[in-house]
N, C-alpha and C. Protein backbone atom coordinates (compact mmCIF):
# COMPACT_ATOMS: atom_id res chain seq x y z
N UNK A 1 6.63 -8.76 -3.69
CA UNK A 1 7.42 -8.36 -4.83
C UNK A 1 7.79 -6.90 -4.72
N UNK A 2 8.80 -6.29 -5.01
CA UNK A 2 9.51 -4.98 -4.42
C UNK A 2 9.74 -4.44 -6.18
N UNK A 3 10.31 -3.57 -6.14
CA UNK A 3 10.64 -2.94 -7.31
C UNK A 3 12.39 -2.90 -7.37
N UNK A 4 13.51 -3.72 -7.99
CA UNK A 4 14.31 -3.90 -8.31
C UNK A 4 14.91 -2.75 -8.89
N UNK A 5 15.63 -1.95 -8.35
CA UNK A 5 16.21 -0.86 -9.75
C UNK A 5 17.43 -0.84 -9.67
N UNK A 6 18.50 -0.31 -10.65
CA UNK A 6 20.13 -0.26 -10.15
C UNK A 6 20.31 0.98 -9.55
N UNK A 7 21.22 1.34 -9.02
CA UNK A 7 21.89 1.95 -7.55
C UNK A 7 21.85 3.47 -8.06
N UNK A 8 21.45 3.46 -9.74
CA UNK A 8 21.46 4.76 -10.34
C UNK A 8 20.37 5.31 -10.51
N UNK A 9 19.84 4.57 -10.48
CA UNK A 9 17.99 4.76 -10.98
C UNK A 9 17.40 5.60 -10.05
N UNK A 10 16.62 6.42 -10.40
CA UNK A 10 15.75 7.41 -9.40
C UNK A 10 14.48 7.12 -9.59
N UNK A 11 13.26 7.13 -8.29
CA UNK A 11 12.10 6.81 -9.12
C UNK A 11 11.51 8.55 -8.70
N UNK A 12 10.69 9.21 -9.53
CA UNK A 12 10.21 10.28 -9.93
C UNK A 12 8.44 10.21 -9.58
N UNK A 13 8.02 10.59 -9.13
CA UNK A 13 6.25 10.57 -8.59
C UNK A 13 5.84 12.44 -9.12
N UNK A 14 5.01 11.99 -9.97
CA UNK A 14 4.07 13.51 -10.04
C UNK A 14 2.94 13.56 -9.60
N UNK A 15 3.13 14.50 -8.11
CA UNK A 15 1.93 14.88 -7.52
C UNK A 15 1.12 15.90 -7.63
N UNK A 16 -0.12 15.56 -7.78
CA UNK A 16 -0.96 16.86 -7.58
C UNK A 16 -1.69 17.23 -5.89
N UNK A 17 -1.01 18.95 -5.73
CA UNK A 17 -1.65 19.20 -4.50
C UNK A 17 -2.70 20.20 -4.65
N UNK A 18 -3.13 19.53 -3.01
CA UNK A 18 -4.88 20.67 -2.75
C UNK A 18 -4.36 21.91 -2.65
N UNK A 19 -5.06 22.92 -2.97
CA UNK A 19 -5.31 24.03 -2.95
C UNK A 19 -4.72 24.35 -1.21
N UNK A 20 -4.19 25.50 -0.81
CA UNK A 20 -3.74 25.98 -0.16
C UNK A 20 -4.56 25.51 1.14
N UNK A 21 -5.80 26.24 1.51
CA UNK A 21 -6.60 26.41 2.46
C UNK A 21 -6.96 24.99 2.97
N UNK A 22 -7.22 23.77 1.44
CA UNK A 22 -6.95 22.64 1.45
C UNK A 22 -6.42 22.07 2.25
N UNK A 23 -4.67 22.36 1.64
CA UNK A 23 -3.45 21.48 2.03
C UNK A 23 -3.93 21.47 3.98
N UNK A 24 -3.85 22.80 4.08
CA UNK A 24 -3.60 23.19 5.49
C UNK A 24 -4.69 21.66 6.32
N UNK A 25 -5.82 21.90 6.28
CA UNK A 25 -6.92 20.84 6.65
C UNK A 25 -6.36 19.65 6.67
N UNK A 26 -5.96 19.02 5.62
CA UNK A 26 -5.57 17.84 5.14
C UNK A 26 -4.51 17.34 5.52
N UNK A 27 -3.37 18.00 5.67
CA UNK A 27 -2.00 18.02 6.72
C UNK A 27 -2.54 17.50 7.93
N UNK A 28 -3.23 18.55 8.55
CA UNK A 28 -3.49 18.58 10.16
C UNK A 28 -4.05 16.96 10.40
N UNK A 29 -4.99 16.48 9.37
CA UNK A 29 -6.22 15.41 9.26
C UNK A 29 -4.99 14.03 9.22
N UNK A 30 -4.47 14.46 7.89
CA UNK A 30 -3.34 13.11 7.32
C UNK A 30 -1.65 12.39 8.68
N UNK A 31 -1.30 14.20 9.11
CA UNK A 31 -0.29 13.82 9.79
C UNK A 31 -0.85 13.41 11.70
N UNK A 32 -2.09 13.57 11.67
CA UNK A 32 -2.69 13.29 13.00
C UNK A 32 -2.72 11.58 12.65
N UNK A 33 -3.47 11.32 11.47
CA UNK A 33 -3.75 9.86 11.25
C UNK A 33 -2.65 9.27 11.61
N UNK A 34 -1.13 9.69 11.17
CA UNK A 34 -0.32 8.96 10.70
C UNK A 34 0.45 8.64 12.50
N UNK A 35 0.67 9.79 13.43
CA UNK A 35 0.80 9.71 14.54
C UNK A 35 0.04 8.56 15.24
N UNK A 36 -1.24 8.76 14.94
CA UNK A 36 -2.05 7.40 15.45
C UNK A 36 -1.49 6.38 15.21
N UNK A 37 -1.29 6.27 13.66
CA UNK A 37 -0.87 4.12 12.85
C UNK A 37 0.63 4.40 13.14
N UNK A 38 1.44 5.52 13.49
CA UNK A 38 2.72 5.12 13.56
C UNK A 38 3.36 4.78 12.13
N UNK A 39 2.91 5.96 11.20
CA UNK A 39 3.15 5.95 9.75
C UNK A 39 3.75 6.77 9.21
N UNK A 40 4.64 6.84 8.35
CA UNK A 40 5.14 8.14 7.88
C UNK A 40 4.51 9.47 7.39
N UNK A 41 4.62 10.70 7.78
CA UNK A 41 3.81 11.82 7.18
C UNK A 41 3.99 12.19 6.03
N UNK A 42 3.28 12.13 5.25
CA UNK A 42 3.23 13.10 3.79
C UNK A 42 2.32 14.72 3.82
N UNK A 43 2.94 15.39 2.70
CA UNK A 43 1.99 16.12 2.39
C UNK A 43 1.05 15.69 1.85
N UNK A 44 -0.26 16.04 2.08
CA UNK A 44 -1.17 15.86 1.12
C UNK A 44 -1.28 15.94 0.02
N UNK A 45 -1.31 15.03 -1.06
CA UNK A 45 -1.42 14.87 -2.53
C UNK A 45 -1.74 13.55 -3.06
N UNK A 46 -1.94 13.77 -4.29
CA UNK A 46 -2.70 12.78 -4.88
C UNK A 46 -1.49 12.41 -6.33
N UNK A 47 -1.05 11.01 -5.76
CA UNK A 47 -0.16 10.91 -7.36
C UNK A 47 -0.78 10.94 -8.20
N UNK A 48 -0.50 11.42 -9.87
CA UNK A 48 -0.46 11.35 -11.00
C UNK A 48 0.00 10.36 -12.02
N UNK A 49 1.36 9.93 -11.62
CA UNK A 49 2.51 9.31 -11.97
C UNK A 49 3.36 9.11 -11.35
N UNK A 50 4.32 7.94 -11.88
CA UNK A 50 5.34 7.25 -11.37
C UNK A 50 6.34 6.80 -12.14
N UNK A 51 7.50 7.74 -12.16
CA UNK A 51 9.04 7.06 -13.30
C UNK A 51 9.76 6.19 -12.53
N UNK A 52 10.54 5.84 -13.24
CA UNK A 52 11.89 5.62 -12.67
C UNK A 52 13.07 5.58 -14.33
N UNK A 53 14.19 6.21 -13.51
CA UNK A 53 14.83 6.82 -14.51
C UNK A 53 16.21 7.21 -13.72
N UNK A 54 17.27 6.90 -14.97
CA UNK A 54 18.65 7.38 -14.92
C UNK A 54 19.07 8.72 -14.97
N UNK A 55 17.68 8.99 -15.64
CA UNK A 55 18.61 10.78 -15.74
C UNK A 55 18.01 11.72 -14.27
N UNK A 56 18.71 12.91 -14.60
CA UNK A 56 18.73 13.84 -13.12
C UNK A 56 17.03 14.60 -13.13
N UNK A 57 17.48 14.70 -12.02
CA UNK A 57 15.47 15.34 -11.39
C UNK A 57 15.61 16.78 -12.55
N UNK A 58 16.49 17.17 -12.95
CA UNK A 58 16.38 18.64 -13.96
C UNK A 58 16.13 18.48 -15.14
N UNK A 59 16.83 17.21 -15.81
CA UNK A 59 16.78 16.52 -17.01
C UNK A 59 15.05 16.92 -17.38
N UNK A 60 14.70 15.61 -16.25
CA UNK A 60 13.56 15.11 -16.15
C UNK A 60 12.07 16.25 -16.06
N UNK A 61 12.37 16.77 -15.24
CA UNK A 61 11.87 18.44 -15.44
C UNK A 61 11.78 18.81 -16.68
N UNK A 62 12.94 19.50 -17.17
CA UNK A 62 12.91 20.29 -18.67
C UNK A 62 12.14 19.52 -19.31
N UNK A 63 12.08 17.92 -19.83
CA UNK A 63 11.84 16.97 -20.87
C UNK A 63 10.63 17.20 -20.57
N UNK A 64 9.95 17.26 -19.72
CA UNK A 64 8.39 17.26 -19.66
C UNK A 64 7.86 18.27 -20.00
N UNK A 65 8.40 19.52 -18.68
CA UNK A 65 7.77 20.65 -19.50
C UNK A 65 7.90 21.28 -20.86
N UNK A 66 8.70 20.63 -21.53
CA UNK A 66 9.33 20.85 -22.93
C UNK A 66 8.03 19.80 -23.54
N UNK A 67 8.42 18.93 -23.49
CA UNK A 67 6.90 18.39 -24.25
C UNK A 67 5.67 18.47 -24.14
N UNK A 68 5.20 18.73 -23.07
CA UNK A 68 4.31 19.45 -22.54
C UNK A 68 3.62 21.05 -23.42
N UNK A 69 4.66 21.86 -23.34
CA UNK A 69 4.57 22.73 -24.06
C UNK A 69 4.42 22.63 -25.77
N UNK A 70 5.20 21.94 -26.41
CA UNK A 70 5.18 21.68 -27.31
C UNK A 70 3.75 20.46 -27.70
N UNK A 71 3.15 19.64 -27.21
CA UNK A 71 2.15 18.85 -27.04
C UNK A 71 0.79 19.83 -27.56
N UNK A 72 0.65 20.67 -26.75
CA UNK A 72 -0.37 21.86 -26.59
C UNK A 72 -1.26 20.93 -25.62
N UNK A 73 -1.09 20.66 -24.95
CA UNK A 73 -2.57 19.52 -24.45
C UNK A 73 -2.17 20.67 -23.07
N UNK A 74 -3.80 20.89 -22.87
CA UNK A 74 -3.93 21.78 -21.87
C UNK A 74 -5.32 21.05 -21.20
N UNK A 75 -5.07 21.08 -19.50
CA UNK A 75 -6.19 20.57 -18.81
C UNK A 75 -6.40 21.57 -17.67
N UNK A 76 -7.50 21.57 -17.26
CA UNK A 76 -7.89 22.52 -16.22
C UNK A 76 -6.87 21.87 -15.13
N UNK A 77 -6.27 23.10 -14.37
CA UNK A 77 -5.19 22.61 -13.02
C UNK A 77 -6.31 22.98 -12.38
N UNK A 78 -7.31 23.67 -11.96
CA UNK A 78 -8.59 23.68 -10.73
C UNK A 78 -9.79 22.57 -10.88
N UNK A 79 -10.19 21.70 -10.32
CA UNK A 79 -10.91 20.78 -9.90
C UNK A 79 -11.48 20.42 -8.71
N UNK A 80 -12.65 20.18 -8.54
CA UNK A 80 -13.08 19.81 -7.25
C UNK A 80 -12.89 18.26 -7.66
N UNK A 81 -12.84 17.04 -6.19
CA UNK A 81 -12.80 16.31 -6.18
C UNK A 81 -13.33 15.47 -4.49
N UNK A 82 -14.40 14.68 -4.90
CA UNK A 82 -14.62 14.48 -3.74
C UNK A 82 -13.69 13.31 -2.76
N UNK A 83 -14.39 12.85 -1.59
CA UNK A 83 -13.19 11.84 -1.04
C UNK A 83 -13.58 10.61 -0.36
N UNK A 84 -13.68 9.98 -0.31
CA UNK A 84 -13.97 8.64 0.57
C UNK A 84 -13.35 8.74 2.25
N UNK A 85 -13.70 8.00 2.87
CA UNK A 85 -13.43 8.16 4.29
C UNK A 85 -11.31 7.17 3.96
N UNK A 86 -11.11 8.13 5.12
CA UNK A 86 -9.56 7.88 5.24
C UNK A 86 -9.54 6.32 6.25
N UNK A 87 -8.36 5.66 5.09
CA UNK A 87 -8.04 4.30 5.88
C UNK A 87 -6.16 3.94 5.94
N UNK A 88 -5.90 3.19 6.41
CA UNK A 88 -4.88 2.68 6.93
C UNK A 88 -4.75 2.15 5.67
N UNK A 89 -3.80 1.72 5.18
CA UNK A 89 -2.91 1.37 3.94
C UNK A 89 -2.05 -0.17 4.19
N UNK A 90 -1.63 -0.71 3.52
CA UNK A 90 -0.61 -1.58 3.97
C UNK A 90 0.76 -1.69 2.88
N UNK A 91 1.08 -0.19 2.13
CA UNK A 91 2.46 0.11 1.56
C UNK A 91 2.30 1.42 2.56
N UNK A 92 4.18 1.23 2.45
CA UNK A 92 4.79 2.95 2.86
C UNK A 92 3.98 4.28 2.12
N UNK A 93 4.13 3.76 0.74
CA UNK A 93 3.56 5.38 -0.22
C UNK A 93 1.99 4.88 0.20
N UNK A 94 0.96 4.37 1.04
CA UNK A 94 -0.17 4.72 0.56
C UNK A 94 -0.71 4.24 1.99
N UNK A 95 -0.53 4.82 2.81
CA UNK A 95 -0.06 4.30 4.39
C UNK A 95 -1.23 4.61 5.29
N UNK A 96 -1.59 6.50 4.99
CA UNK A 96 -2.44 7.02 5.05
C UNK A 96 -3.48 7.47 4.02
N UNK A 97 -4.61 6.80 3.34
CA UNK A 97 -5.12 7.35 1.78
C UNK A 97 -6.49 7.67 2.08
N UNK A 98 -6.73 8.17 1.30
CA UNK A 98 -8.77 8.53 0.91
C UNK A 98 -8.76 8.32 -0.45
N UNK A 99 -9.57 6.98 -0.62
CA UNK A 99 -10.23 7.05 -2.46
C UNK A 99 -10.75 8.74 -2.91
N UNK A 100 -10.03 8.64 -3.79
CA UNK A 100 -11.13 9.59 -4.86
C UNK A 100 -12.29 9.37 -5.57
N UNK A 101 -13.61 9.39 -5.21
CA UNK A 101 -14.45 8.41 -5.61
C UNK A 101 -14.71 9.31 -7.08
N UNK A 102 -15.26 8.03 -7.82
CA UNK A 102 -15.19 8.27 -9.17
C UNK A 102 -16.62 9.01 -9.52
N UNK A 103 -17.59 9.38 -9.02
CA UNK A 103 -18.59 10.42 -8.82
C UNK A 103 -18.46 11.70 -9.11
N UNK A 104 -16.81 12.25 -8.48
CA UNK A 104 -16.59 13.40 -8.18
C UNK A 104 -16.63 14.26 -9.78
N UNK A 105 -17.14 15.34 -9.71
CA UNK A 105 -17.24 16.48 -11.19
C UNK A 105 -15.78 16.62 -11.31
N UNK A 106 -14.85 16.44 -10.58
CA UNK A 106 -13.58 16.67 -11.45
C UNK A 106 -12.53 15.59 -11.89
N UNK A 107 -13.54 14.29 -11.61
CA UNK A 107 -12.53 12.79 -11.52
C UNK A 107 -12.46 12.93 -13.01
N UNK A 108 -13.09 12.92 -14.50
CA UNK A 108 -12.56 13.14 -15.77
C UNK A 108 -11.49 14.02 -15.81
N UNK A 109 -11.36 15.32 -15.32
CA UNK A 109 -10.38 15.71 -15.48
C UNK A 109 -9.14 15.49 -14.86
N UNK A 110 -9.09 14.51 -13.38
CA UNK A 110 -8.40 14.19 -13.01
C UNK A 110 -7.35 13.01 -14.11
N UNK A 111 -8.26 11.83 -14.38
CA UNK A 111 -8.33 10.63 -15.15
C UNK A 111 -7.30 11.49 -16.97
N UNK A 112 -7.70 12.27 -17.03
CA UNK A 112 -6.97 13.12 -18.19
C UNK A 112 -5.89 13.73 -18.27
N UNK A 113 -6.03 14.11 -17.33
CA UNK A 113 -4.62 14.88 -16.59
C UNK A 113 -3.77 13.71 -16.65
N UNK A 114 -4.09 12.45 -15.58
CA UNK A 114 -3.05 11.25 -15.68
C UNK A 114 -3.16 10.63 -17.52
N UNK A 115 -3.88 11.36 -18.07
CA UNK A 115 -3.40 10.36 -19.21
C UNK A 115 -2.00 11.36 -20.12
N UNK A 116 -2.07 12.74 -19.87
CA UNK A 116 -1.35 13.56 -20.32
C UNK A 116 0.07 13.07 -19.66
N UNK A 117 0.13 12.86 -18.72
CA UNK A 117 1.50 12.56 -17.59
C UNK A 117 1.98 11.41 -18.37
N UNK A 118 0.82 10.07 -18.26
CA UNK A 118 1.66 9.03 -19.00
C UNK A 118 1.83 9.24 -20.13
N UNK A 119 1.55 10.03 -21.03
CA UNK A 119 1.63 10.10 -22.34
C UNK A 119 3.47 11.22 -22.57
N UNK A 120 3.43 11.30 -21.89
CA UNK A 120 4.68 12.39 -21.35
C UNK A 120 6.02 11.48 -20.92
N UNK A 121 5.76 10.53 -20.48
CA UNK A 121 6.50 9.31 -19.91
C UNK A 121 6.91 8.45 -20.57
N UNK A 122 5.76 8.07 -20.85
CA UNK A 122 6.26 6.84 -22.54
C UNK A 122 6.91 7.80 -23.54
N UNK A 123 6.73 8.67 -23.90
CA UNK A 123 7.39 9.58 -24.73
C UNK A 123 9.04 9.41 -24.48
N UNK A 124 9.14 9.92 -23.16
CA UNK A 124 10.35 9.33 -23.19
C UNK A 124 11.32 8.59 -22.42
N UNK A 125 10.31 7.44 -22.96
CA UNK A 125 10.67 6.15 -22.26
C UNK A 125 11.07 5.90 -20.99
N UNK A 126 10.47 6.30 -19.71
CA UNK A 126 10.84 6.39 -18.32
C UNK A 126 9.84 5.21 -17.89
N UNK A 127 8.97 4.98 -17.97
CA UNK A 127 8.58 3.81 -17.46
C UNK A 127 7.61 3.13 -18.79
N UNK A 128 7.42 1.66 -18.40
CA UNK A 128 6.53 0.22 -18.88
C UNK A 128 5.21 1.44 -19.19
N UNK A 129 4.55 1.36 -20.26
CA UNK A 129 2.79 1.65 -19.68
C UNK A 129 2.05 0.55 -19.09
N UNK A 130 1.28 0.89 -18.20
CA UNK A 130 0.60 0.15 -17.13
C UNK A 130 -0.61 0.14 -17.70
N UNK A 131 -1.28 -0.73 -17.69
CA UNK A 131 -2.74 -0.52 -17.51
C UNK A 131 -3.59 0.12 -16.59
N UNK A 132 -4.64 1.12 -16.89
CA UNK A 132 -5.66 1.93 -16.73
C UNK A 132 -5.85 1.37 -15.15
N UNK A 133 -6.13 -0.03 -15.00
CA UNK A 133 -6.72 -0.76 -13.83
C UNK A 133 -5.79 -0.72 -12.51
N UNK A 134 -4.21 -0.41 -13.15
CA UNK A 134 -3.12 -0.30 -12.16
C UNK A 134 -3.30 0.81 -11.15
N UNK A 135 -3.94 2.74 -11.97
CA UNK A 135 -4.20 3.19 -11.12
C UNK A 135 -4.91 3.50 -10.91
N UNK A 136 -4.97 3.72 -9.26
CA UNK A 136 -5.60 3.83 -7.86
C UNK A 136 -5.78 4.90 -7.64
N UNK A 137 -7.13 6.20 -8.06
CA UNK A 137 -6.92 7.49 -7.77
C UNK A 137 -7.25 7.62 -6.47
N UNK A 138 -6.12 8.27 -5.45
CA UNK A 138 -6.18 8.37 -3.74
C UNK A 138 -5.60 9.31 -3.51
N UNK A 139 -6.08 10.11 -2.44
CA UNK A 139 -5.40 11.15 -2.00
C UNK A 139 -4.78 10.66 -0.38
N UNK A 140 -3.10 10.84 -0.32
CA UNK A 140 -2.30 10.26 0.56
C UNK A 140 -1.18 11.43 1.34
């Protein structure tokens, strides 16, 4: 089953990335994997969220950080988070991943953070709400 959208529709992903010194590690680790499986490279990050939507990537921008701001909901952006061993995937977006295991001291604030995003989304109306069980916290 694929995701159907019309020819206008954009789909929108909010990622959160590692820390600098991070990224660097995780690049080298993720785009070596991907050379191996013959997979596409990403930066390292961990989705948040997932739209899809008619209006423009700026629209979409302002509307958030506009509610956002206005919301007041503030979450720590620094977190540690630990990782599960890296595996082979069988979608494009999740090709190369590491669970975020749910142990980690910053998986609540991770888990919060995504509830602020969807709560940001349904607001205005860019995607279905999903159930809790849909996501998969992974770093890809």
């Amino acid at each position: 089953q694929g995701v159907h959208m019309a020819a206008n529709t954009l789909l929108y992903c909010l990622w959160l990335r590692p820390s600098s010194e991070d990224r660097s590690r995780l690049t080298s680790i993720i785009h070596g994997l991907a050379e191996t499986h013959a997979t596409p490279k990403f930066d390292p990050h961990i989705t948040l969220a997932a739209a899809m939507s008619e209006r423009s990537g700026k629209d979409v921008e302002f509307e958030a950080s506009s509610w956002l701001e206005r919301s007041g909901k503030s979450i720590s952006s620094s977190f540690a988070l630990q990782l599960g061993p890296a595996t082979v995937g069988e979608t494009r977006h999740q090709c190369i991943l590491t669970e975020v295991l749910p142990s980690s001291l910053g998986y609540t604030s991770l888990m919060k953070m995504r509830e602020c995003a969807m709560d940001c989304l349904n607001t205005f109306k860019l995607l279905e709400p999903q159930p809790a069980s849909v996501y998969y916290p992974h770093l890809s």
